[in-house]
N, C-alpha and C. Protein backbone atom coordinates (compact mmCIF):
# COMPACT_ATOMS: atom_id res chain seq x y z
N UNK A 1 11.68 2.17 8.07
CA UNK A 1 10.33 1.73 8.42
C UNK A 1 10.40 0.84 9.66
N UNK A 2 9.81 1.15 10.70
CA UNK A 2 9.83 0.13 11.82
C UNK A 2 9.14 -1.17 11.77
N UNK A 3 10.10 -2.13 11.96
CA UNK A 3 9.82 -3.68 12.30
C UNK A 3 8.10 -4.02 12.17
N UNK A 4 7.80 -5.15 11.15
CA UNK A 4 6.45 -5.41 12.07
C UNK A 4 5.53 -5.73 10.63
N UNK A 5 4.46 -6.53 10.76
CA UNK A 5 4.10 -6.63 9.70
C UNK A 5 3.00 -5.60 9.17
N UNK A 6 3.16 -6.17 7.93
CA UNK A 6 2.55 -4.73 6.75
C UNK A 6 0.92 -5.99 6.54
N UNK A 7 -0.30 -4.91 6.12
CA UNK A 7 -1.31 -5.59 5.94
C UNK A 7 -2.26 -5.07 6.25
N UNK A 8 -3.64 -4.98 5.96
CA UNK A 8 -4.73 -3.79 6.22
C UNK A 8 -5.94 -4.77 6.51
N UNK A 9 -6.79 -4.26 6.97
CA UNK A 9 -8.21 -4.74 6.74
C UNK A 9 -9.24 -4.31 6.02
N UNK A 10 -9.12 -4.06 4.80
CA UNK A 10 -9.99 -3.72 3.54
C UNK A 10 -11.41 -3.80 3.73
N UNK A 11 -12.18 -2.77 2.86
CA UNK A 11 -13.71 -2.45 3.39
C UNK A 11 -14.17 -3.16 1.76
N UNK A 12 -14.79 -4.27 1.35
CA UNK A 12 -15.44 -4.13 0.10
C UNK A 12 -16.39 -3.34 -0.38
N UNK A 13 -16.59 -2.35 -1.23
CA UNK A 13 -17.76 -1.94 -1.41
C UNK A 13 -19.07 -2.12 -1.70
N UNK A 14 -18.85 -3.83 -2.16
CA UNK A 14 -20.12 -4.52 -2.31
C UNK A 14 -20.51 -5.46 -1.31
N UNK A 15 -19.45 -4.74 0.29
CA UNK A 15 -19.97 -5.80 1.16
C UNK A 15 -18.92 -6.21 1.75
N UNK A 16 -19.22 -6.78 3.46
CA UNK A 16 -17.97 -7.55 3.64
C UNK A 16 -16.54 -6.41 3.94
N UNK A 17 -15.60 -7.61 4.00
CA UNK A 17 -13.81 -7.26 4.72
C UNK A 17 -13.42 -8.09 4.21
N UNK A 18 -11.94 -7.59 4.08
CA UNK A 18 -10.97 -9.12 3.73
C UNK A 18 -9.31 -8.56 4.34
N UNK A 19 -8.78 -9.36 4.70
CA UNK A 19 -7.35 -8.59 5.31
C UNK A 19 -6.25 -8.79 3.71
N UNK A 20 -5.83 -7.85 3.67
CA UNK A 20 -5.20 -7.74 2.32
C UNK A 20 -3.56 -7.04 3.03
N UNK A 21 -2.83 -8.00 2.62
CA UNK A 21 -1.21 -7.44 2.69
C UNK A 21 -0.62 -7.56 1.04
N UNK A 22 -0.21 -6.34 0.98
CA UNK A 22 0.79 -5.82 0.24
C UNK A 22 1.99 -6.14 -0.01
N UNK A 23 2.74 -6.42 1.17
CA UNK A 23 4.12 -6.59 1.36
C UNK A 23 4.90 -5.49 1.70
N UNK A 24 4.42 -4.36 1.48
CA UNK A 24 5.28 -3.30 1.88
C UNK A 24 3.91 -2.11 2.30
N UNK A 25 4.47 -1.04 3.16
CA UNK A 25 3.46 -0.47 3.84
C UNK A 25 3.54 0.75 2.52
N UNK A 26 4.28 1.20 2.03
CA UNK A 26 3.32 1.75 0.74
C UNK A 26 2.57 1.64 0.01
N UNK A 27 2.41 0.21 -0.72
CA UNK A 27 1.66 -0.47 -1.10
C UNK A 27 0.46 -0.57 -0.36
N UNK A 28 0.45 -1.10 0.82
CA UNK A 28 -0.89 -0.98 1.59
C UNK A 28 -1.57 0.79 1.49
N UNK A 29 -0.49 1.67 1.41
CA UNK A 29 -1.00 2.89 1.51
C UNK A 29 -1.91 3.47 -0.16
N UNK A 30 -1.56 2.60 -0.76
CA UNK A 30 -1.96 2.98 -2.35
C UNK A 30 -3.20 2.51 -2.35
N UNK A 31 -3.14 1.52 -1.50
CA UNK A 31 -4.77 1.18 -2.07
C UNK A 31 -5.91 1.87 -0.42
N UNK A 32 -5.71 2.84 -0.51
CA UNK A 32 -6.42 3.58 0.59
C UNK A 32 -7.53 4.04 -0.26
N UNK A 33 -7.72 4.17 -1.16
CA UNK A 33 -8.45 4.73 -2.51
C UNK A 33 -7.80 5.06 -3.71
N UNK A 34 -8.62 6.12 -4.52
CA UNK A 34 -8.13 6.38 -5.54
C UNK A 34 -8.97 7.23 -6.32
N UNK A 35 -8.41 7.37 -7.70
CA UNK A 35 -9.37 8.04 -8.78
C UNK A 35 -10.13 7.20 -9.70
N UNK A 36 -11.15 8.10 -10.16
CA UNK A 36 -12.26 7.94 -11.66
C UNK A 36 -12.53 6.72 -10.79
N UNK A 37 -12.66 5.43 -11.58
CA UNK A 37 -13.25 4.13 -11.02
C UNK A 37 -13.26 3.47 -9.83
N UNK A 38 -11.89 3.92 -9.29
CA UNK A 38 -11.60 3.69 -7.89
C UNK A 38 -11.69 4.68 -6.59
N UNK A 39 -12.25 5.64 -7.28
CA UNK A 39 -13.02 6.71 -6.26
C UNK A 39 -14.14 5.67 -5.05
N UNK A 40 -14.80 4.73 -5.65
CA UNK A 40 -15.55 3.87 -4.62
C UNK A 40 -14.90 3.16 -3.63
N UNK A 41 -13.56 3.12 -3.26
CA UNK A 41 -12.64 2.72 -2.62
C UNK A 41 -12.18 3.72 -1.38
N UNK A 42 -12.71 4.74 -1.77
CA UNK A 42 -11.80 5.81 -1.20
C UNK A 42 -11.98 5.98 0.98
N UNK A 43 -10.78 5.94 1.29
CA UNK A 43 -11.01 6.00 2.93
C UNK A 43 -10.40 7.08 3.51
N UNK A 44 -9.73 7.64 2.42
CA UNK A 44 -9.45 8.74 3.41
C UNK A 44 -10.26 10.50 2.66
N UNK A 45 -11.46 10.29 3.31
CA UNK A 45 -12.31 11.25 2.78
C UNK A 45 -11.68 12.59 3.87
N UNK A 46 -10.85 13.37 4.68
CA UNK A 46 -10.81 14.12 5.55
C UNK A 46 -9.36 13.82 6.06
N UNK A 47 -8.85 14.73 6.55
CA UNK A 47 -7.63 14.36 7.22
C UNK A 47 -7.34 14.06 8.28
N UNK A 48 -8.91 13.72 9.22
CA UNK A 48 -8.67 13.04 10.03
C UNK A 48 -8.48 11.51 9.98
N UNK A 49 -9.07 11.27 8.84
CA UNK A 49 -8.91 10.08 8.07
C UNK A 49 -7.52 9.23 7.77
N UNK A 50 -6.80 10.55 7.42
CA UNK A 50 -5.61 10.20 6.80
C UNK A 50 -4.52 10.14 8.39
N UNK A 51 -4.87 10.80 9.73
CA UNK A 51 -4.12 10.90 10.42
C UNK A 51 -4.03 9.49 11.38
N UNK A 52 -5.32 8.69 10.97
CA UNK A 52 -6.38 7.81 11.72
C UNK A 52 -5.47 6.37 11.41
N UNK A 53 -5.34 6.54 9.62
CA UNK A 53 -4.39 5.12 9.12
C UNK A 53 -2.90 4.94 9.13
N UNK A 54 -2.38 6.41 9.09
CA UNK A 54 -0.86 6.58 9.27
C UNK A 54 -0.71 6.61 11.41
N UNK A 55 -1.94 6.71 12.04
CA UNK A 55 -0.71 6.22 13.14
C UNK A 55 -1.20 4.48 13.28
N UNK A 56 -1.90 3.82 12.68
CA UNK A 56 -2.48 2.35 13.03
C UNK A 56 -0.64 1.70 12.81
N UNK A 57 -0.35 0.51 13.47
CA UNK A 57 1.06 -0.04 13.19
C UNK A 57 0.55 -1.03 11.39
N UNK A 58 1.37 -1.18 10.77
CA UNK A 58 2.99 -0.76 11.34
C UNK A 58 3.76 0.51 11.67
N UNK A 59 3.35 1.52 10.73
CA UNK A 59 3.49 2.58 10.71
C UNK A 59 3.45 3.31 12.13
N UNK A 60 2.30 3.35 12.94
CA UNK A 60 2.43 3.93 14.06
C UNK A 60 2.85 5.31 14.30
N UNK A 61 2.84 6.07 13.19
CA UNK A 61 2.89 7.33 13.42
C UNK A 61 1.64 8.15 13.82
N UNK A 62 1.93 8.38 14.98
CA UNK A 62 0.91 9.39 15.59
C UNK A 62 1.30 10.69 15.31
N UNK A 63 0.59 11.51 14.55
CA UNK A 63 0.61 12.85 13.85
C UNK A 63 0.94 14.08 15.74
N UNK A 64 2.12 14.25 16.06
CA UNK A 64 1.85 15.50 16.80
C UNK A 64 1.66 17.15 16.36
N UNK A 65 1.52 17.21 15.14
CA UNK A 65 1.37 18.47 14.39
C UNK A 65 -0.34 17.98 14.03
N UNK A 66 -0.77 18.93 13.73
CA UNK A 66 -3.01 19.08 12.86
C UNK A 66 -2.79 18.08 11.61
N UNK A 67 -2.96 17.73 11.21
CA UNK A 67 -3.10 17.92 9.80
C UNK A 67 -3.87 18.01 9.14
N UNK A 68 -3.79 18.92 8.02
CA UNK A 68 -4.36 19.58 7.20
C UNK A 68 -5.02 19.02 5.82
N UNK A 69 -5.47 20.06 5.36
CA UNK A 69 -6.30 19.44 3.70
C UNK A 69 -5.38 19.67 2.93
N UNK A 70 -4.09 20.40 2.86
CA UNK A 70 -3.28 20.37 1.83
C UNK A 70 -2.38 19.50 2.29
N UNK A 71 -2.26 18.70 3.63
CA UNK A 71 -1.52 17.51 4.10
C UNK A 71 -2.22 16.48 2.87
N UNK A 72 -3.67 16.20 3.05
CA UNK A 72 -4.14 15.47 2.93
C UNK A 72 -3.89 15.28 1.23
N UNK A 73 -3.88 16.54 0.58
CA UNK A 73 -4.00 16.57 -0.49
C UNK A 73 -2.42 15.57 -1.51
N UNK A 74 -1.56 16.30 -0.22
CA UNK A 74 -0.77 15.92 -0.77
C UNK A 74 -0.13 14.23 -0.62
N UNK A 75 -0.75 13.98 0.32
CA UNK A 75 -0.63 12.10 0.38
C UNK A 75 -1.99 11.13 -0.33
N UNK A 76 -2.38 12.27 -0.82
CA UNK A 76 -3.56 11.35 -2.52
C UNK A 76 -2.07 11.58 -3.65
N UNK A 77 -1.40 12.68 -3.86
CA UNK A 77 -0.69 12.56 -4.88
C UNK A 77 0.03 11.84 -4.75
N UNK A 78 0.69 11.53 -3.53
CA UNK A 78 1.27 10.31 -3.12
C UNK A 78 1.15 8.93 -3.40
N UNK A 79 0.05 8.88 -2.87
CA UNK A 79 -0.56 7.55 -3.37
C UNK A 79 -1.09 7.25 -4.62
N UNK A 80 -1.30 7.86 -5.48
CA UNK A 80 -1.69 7.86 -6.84
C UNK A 80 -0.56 7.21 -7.26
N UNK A 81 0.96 8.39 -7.23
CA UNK A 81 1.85 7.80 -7.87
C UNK A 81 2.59 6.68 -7.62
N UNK A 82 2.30 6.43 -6.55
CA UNK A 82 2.77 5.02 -5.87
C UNK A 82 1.90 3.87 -6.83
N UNK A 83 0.58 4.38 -6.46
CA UNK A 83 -0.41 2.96 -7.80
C UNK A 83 0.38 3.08 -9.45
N UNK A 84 0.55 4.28 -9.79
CA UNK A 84 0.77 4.04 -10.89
C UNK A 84 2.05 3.76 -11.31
N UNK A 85 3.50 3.48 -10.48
CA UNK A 85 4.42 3.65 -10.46
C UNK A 85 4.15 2.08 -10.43
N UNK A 86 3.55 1.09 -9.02
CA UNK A 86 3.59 -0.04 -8.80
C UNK A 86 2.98 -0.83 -9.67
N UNK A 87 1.94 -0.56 -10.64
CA UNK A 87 1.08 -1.24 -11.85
C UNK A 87 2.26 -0.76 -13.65
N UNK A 88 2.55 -0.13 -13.40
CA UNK A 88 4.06 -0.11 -14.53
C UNK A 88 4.61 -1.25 -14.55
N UNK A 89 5.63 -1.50 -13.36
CA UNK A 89 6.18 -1.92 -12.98
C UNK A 89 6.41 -3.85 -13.24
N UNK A 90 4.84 -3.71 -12.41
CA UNK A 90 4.24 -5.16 -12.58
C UNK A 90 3.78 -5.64 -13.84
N UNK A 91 3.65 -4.60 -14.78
CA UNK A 91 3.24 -4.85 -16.53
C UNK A 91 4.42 -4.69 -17.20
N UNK A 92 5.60 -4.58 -16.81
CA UNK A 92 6.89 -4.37 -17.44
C UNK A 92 6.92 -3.16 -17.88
N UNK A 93 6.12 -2.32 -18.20
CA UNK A 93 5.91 -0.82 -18.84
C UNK A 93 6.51 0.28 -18.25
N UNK A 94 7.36 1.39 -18.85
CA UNK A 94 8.58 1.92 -17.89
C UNK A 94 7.77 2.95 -16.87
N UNK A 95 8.11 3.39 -16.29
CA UNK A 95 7.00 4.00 -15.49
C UNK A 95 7.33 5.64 -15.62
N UNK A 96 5.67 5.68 -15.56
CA UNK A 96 5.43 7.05 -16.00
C UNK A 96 6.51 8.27 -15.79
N UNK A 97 6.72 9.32 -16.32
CA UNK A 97 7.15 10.33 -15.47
C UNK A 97 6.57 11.24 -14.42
N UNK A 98 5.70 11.13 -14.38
CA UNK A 98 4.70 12.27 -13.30
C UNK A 98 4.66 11.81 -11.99
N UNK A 99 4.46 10.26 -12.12
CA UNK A 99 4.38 9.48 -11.04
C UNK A 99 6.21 9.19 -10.52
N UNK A 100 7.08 9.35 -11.03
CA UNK A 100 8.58 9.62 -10.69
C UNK A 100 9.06 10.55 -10.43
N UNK A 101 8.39 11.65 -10.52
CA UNK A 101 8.38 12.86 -10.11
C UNK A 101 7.89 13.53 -8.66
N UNK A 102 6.28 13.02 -8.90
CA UNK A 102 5.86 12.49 -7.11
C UNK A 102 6.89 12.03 -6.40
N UNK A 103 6.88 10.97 -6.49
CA UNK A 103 7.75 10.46 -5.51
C UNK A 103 8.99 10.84 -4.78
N UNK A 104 9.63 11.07 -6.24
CA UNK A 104 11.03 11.79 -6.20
C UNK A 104 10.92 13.10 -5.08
N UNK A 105 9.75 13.54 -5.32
CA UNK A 105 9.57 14.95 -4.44
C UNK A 105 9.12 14.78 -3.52
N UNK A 106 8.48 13.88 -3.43
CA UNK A 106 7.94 13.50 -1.66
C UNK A 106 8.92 13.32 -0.47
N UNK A 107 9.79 12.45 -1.41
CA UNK A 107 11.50 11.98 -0.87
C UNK A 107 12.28 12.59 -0.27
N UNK A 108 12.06 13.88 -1.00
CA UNK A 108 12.99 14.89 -0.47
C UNK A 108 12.91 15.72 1.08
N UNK A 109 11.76 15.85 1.71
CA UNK A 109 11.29 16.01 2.74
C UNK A 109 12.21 14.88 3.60
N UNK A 110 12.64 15.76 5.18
CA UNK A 110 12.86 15.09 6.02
C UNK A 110 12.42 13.71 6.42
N UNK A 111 12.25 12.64 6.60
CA UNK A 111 11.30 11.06 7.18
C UNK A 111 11.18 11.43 8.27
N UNK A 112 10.55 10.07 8.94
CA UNK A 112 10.18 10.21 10.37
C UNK A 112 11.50 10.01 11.11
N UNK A 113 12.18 10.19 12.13
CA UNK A 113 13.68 9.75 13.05
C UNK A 113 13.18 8.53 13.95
N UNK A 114 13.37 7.52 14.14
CA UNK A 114 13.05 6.35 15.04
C UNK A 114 13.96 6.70 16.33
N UNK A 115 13.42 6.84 17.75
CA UNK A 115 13.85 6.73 19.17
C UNK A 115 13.25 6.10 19.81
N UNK A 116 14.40 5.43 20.39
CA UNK A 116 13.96 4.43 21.58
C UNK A 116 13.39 5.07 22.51
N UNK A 117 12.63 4.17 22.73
CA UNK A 117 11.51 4.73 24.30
C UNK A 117 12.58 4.48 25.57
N UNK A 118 12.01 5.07 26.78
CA UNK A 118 12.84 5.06 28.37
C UNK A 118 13.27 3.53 28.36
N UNK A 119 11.93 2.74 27.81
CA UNK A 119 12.72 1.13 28.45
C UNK A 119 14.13 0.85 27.93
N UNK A 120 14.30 1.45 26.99
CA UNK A 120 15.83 1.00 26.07
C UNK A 120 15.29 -0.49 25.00
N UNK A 121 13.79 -0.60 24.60
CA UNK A 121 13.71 -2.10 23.97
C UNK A 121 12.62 -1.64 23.02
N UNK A 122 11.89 -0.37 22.55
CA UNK A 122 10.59 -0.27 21.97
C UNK A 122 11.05 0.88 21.78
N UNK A 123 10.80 1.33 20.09
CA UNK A 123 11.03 2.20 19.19
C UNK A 123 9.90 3.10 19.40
N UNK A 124 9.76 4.26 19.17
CA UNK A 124 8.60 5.01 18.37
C UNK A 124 9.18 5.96 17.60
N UNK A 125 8.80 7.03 16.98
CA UNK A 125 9.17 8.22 16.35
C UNK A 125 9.43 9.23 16.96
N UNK A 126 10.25 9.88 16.81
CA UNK A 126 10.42 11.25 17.71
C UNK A 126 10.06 12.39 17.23
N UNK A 127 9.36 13.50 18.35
CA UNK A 127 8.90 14.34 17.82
C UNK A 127 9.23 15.61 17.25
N UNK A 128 9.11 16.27 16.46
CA UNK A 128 7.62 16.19 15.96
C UNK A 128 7.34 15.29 14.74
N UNK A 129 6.00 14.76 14.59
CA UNK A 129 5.59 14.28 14.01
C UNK A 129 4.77 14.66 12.78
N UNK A 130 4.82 14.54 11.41
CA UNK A 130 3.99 15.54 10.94
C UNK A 130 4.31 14.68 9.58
N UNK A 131 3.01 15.17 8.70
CA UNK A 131 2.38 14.27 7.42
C UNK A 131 3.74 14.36 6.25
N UNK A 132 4.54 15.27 6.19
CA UNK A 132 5.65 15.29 5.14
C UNK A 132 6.47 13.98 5.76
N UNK A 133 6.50 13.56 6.72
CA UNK A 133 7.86 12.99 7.07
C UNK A 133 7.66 11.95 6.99
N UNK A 134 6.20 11.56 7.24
CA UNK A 134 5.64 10.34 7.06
C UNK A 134 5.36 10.19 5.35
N UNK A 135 5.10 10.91 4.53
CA UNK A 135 5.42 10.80 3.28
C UNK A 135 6.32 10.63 2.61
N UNK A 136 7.36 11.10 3.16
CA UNK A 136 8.79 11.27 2.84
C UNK A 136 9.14 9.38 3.25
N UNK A 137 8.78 9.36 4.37
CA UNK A 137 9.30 7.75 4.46
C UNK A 137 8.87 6.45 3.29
N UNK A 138 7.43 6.89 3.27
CA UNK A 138 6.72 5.99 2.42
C UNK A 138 7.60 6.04 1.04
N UNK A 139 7.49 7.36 0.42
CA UNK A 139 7.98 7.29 -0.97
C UNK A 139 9.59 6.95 -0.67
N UNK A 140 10.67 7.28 -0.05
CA UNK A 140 11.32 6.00 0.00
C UNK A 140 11.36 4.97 0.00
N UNK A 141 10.43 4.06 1.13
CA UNK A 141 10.48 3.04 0.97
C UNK A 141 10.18 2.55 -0.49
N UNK A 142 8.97 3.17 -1.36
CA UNK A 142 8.54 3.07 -3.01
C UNK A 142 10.21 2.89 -3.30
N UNK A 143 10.96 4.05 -3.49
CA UNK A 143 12.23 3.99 -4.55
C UNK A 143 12.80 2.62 -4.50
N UNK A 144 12.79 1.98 -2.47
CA UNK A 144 13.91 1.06 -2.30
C UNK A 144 13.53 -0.14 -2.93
N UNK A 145 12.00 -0.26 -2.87
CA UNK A 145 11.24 -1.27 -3.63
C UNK A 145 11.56 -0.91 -5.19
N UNK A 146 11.57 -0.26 -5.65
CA UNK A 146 11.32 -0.01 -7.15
C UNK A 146 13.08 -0.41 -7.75
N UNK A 147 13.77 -0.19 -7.25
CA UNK A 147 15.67 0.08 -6.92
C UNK A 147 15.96 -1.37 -6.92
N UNK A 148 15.36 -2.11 -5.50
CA UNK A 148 15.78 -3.22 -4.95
C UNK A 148 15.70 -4.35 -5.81
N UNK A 149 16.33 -5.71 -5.20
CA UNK A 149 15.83 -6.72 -5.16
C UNK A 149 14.58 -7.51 -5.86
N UNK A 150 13.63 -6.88 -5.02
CA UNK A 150 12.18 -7.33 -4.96
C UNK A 150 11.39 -6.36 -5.92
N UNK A 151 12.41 -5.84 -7.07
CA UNK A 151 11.46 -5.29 -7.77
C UNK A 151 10.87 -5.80 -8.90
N UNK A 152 11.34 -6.86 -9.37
CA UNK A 152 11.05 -7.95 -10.73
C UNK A 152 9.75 -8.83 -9.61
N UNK A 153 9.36 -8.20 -8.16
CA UNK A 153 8.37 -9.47 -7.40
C UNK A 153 7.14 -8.39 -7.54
N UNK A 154 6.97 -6.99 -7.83
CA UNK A 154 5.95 -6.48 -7.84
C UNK A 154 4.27 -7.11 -8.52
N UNK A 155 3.89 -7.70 -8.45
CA UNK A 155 2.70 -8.08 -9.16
C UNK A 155 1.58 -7.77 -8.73
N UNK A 156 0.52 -7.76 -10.06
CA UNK A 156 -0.98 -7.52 -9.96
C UNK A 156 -1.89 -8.55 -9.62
N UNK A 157 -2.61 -8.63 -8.60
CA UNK A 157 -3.44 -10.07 -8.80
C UNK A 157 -3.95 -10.40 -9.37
N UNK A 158 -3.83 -12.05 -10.04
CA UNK A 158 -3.91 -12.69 -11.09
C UNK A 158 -5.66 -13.20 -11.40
N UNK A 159 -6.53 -12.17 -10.91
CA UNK A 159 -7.49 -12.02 -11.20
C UNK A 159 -8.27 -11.34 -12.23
N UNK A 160 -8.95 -11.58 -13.11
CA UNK A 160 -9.44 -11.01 -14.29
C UNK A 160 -9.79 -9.39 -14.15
N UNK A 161 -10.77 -9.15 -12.74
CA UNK A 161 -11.44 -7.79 -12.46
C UNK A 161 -10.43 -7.26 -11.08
N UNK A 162 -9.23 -7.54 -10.94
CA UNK A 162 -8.83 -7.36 -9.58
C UNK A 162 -7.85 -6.45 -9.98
N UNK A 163 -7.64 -5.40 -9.33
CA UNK A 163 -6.26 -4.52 -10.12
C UNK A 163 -5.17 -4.21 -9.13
N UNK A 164 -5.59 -5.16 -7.70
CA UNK A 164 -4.66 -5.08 -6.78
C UNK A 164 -3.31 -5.35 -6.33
N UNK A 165 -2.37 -4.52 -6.13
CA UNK A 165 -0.83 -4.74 -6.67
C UNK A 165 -0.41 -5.19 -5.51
N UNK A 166 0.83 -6.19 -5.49
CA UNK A 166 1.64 -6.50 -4.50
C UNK A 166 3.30 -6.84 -4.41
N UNK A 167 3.63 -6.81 -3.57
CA UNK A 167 5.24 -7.38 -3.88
C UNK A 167 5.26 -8.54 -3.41
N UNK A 168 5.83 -9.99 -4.39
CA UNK A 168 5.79 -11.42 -3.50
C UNK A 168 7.23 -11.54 -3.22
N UNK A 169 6.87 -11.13 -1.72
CA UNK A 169 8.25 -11.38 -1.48
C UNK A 169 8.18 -12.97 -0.69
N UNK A 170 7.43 -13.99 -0.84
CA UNK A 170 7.88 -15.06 -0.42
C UNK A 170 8.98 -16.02 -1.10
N UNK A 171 9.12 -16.87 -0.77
CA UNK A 171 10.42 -17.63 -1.14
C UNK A 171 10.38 -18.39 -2.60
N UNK A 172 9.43 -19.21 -2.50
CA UNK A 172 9.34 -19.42 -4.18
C UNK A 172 9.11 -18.65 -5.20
N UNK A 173 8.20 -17.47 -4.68
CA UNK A 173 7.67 -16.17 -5.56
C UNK A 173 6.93 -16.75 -6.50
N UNK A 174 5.75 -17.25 -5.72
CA UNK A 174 4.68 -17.97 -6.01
C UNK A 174 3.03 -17.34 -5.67
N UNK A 175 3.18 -16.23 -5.06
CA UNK A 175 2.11 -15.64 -4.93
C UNK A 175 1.19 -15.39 -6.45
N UNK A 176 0.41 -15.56 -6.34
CA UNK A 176 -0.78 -15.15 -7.59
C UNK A 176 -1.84 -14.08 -7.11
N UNK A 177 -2.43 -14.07 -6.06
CA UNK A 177 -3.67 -14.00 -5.82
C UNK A 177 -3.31 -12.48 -4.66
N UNK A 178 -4.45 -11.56 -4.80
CA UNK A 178 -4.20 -10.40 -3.81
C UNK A 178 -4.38 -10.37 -2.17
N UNK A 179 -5.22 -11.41 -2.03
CA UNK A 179 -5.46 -12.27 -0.89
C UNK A 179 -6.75 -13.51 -1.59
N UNK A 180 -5.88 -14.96 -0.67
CA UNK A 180 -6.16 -16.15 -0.88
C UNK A 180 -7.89 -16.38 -0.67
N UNK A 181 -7.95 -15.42 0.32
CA UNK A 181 -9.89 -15.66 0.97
C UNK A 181 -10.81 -14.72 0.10
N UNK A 182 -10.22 -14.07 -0.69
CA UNK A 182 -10.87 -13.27 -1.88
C UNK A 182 -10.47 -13.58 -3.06
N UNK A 183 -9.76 -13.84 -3.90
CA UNK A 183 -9.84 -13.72 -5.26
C UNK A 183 -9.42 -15.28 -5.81
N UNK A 184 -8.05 -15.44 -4.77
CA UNK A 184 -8.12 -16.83 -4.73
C UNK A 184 -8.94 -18.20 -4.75
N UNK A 185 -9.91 -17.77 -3.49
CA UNK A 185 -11.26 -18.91 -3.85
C UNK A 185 -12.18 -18.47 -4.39
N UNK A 186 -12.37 -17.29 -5.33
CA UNK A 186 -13.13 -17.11 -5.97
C UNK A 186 -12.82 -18.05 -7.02
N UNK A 187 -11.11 -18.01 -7.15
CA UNK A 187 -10.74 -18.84 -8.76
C UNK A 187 -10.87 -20.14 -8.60
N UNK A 188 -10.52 -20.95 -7.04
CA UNK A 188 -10.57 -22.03 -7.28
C UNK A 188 -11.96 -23.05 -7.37
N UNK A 189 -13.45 -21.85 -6.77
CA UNK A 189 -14.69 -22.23 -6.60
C UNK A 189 -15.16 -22.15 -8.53
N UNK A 190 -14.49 -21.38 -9.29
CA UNK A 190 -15.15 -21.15 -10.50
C UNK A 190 -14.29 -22.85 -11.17
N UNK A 191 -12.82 -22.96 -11.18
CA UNK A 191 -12.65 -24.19 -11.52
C UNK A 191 -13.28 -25.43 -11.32
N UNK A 192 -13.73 -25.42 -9.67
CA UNK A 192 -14.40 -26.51 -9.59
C UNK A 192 -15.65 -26.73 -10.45
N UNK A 193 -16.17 -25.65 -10.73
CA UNK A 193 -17.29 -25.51 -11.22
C UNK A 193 -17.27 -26.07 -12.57
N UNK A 194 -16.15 -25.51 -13.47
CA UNK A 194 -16.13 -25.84 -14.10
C UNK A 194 -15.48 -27.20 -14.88
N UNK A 195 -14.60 -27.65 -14.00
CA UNK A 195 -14.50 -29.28 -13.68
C UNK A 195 -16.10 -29.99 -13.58
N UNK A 196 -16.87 -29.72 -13.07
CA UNK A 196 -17.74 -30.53 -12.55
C UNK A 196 -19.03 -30.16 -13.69
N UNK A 197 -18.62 -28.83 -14.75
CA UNK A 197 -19.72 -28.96 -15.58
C UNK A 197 -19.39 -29.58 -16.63
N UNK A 198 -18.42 -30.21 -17.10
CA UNK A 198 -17.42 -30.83 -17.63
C UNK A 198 -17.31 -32.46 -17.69
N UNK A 199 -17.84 -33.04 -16.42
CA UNK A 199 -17.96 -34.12 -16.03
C UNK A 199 -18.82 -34.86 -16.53
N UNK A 200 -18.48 -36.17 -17.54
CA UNK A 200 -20.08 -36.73 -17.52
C UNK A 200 -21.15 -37.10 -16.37
């Protein structure tokens, strides 16, 4: 995965933006939408859609091949099993097989190849470019997360209605919250509140 930070700018559906990082650019890719309840989430309605967020950085893959509706189709299965693989995980619950299976198979596809540009100092991908390889990278990166280190850091935000997953990879591994300007001061505006209804 090339250098650089991971992190999106999220659309609420009841309104509003909030910049939401993940920690890892799969993760950011899972919550692109989804199914049944989380169908109201959904951004990549078309595959131009899908070609639109995979070249934004970090990622930066600019698609030099079309891509297609069975491209497209196949980086929802992607991302499904990535959510449901990453919400296992974070509940201690072993993770599914279907969603290990995804992945596993996504994997198998060639990745993207990283080449240096003429300057000799700035990476991009070399071509061709095309939606398997960029899938293929993502669901690696999933295994190395799921494998690694940082896989006991996967968590859900510690919000009652929030089902948004992340990896804390900071140093104390103190993260709670899916982002601090959303769910976070939602919790700490309801405490005050309730400190202060509390108060003689």
């Amino acid at each position: 995965m090339r250098a650089g930070a991971t992190g999106r700018l999220l659309q609420d559906p009841k309104g509003g933006s909030f910049w939401f990082d993940a920690g890892a650019v799969c993760l950011d890719f899972a919550h692109t939408g989804g199914e049944g309840q989380y169908a109201k989430f959904e951004s990549l309605h078309e595959p131009a859609d899908l070609a639109e967020w995979l070249g934004q950085p970090p990622l930066g893959a600019v698609m030099t091949v079309p891509v297609t509706a069975a491209d497209l189709a196949a980086a929802k299965t992607l991302r499904q099993a990535i959510w449901e693989a990453a919400h296992a995980r974070a509940a201690g619950r072993p993770l599914p097989a279907g969603a290990l299976a995804a992945i596993n198979r996504s994997a198998t596809a060639a990745p993207l190849v990283p080449e240096l540009a003429a300057d000799g100092a700035t990476a991009g991908w070399a071509p061709p470019v095309e939606v398997t390889q960029v899938l293929s990278t993502l669901a690696r990166e999933m295994i190395e997360l799921l494998s690694g280190p940082l896989s006991g850091r996967i968590r859900e935000c510690a919000s009652d209605n929030c089902p948004m997953v992340f990896v804390d990879s900071s140093r104390p591994g103190a993260r709670r919250w899916c982002a601090m300007e959303r769910c976070g001061n939602r919790h700490k505006l309801r405490a005050l509140r309730a400190r202060r209804a509390t108060e003689p």
